[in-house]
Protein backbone atom coordinates (compact mmCIF):
# COMPACT_ATOMS: atom_id res chain seq x y z
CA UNK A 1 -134.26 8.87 -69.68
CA UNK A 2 -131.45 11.34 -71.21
CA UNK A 3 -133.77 12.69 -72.89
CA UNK A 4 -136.17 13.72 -70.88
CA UNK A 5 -134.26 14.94 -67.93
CA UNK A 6 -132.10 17.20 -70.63
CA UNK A 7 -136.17 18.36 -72.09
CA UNK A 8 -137.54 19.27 -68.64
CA UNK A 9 -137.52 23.35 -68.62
CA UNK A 10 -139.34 23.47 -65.01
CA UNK A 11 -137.53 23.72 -62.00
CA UNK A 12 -138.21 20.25 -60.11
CA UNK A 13 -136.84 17.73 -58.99
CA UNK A 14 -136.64 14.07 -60.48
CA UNK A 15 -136.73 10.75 -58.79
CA UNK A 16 -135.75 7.69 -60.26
CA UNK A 17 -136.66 4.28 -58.50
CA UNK A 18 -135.99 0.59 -59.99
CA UNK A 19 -136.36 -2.48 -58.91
CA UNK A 20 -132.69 -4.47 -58.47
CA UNK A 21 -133.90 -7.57 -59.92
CA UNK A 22 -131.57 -9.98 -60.02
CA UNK A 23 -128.66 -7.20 -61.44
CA UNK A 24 -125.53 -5.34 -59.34
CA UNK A 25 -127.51 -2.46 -57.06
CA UNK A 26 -124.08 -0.39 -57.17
CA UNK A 27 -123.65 -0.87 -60.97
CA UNK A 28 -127.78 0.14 -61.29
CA UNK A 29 -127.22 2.80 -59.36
CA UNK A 30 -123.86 4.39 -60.66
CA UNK A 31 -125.39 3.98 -64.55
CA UNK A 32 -128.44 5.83 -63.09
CA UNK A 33 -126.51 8.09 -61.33
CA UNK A 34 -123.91 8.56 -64.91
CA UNK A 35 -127.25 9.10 -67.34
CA UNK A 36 -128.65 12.06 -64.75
CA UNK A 37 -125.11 13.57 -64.88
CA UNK A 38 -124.94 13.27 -68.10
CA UNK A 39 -128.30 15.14 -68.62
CA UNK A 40 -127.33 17.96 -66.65
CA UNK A 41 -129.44 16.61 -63.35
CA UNK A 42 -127.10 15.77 -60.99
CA UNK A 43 -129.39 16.72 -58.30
CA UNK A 44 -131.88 13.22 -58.84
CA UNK A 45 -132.38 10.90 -56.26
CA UNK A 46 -132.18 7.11 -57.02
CA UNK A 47 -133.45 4.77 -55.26
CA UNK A 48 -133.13 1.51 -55.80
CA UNK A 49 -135.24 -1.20 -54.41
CA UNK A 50 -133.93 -4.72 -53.26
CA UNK A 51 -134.90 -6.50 -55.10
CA UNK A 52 -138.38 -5.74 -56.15
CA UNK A 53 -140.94 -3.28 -54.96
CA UNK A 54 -142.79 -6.01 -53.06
CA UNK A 55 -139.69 -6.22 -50.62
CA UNK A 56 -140.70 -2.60 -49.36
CA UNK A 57 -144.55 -4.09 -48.52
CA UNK A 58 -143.37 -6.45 -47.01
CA UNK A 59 -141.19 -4.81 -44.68
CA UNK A 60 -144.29 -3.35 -43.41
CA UNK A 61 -147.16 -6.21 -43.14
CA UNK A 62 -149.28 -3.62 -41.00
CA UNK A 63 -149.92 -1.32 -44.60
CA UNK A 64 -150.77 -4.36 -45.90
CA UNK A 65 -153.12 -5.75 -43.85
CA UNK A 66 -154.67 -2.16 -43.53
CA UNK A 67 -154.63 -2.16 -47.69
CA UNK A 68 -156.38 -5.70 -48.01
CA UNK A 69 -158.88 -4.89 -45.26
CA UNK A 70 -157.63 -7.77 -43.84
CA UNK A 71 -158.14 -9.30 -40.11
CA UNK A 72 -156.38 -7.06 -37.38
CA UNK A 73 -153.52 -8.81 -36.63
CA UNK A 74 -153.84 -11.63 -38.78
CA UNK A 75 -151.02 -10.43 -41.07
CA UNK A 76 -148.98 -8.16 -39.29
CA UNK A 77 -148.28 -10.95 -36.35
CA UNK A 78 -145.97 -12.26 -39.38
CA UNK A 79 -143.58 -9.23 -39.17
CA UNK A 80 -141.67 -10.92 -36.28
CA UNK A 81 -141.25 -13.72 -38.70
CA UNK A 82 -137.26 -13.82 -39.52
CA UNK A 83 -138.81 -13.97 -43.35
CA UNK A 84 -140.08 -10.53 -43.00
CA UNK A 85 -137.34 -8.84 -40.64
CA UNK A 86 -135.02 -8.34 -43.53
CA UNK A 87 -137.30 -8.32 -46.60
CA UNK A 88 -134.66 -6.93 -49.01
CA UNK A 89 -133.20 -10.12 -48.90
CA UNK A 90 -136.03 -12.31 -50.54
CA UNK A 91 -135.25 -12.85 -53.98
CA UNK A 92 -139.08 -13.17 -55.11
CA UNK A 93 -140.60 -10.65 -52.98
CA UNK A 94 -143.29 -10.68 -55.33
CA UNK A 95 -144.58 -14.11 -55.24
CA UNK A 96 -144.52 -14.12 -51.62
CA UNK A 97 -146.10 -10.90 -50.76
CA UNK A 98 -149.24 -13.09 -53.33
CA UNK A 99 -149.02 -16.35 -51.21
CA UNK A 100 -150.00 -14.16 -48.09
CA UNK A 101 -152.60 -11.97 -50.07
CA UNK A 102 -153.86 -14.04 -52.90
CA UNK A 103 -155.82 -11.08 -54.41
CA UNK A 104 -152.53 -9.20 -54.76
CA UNK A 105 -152.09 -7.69 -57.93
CA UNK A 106 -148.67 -5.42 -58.74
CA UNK A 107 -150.43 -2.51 -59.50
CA UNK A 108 -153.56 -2.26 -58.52
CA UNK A 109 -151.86 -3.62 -55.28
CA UNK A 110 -149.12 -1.16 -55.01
CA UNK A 111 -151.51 1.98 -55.26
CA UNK A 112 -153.21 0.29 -52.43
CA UNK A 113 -150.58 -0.43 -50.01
CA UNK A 114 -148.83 2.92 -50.78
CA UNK A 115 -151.70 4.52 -49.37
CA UNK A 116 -150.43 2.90 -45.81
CA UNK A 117 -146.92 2.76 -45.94
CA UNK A 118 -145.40 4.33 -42.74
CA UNK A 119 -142.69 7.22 -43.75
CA UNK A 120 -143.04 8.99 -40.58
CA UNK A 121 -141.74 6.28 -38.02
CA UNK A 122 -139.28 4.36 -40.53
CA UNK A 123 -138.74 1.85 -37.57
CA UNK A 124 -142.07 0.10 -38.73
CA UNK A 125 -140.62 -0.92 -42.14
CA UNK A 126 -138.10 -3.66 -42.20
CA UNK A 127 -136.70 -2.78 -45.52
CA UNK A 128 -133.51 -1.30 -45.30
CA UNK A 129 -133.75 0.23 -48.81
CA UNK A 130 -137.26 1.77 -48.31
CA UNK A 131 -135.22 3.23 -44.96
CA UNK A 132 -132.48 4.78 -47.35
CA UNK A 133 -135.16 6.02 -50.24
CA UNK A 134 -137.50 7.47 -47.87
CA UNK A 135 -134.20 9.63 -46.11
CA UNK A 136 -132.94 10.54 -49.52
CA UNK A 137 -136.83 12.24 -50.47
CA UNK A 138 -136.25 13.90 -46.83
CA UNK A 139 -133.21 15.40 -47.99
CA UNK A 140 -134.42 16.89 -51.18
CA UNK A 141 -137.66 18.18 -49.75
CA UNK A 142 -136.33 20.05 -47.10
């Protein structure tokens, strides 16, 4: 990553976002933080996700009932759920988002659900750190 930022010759911006797994989110982010320093980008955002990118989905069941082409309602009912009020604190976001969506697949599932992630009204999304990253790309584009 040192590399690349220090290699970049076009004005830009960079943004960094990785999943918290099971590690320190303040230690992630202050080595992340360090590196971009280091590399003479001290203007990247990091975001960090808790814990895994799944925990943003499902802080917003409504993309991903919209993604899956699933029933109205069906899924999004669920958001109410105290599971799903404060996703960030699952600790395998990703094997629940599958036992709601069985054809789930990371990546293939994350372009989809992307797609219908609200970022306008971020009272929709439950997760707190898809709140924070989403305010962060705010700041940077205006």
């Amino acid at each position: 990553m040192p590399r690349k930022l220090k290699a970049w010759k076009t004005a830009g911006r960079f943004v960094i976002i990785r999943d918290q797994d099971s590690g320190d989110c303040v230690e992630i982010k202050n080595n992340l933080k360090n590196l971009s320093n280091k590399s003479g980008r001290s203007d990247t955002l990091i975001g960090i996700v808790c814990h895994e990118l799944e925990s943003w989905f499902l802080g917003d069941l409504a993309a991903v009932e919209k993604a899956f082409e699933l029933k109205t309602g069906k899924l999004s009912k669920k958001q109410n759920n105290k599971k799903y009020t404060n996703p960030d604190q699952l600790n395998s976001a990703k094997q629940e988002l599958k036992k709601l969506v069985h054809s789930y697949q990371p990546i293939s599932g994350s372009r989809k659900i992307g797609e219908y992630l609200e970022v306008k009204n971020l009272d929709k999304n439950k997760s707190y750190s898809f709140k924070m990253f989403i305010k962060g790309l705010q700041k940077i584009i205006d």
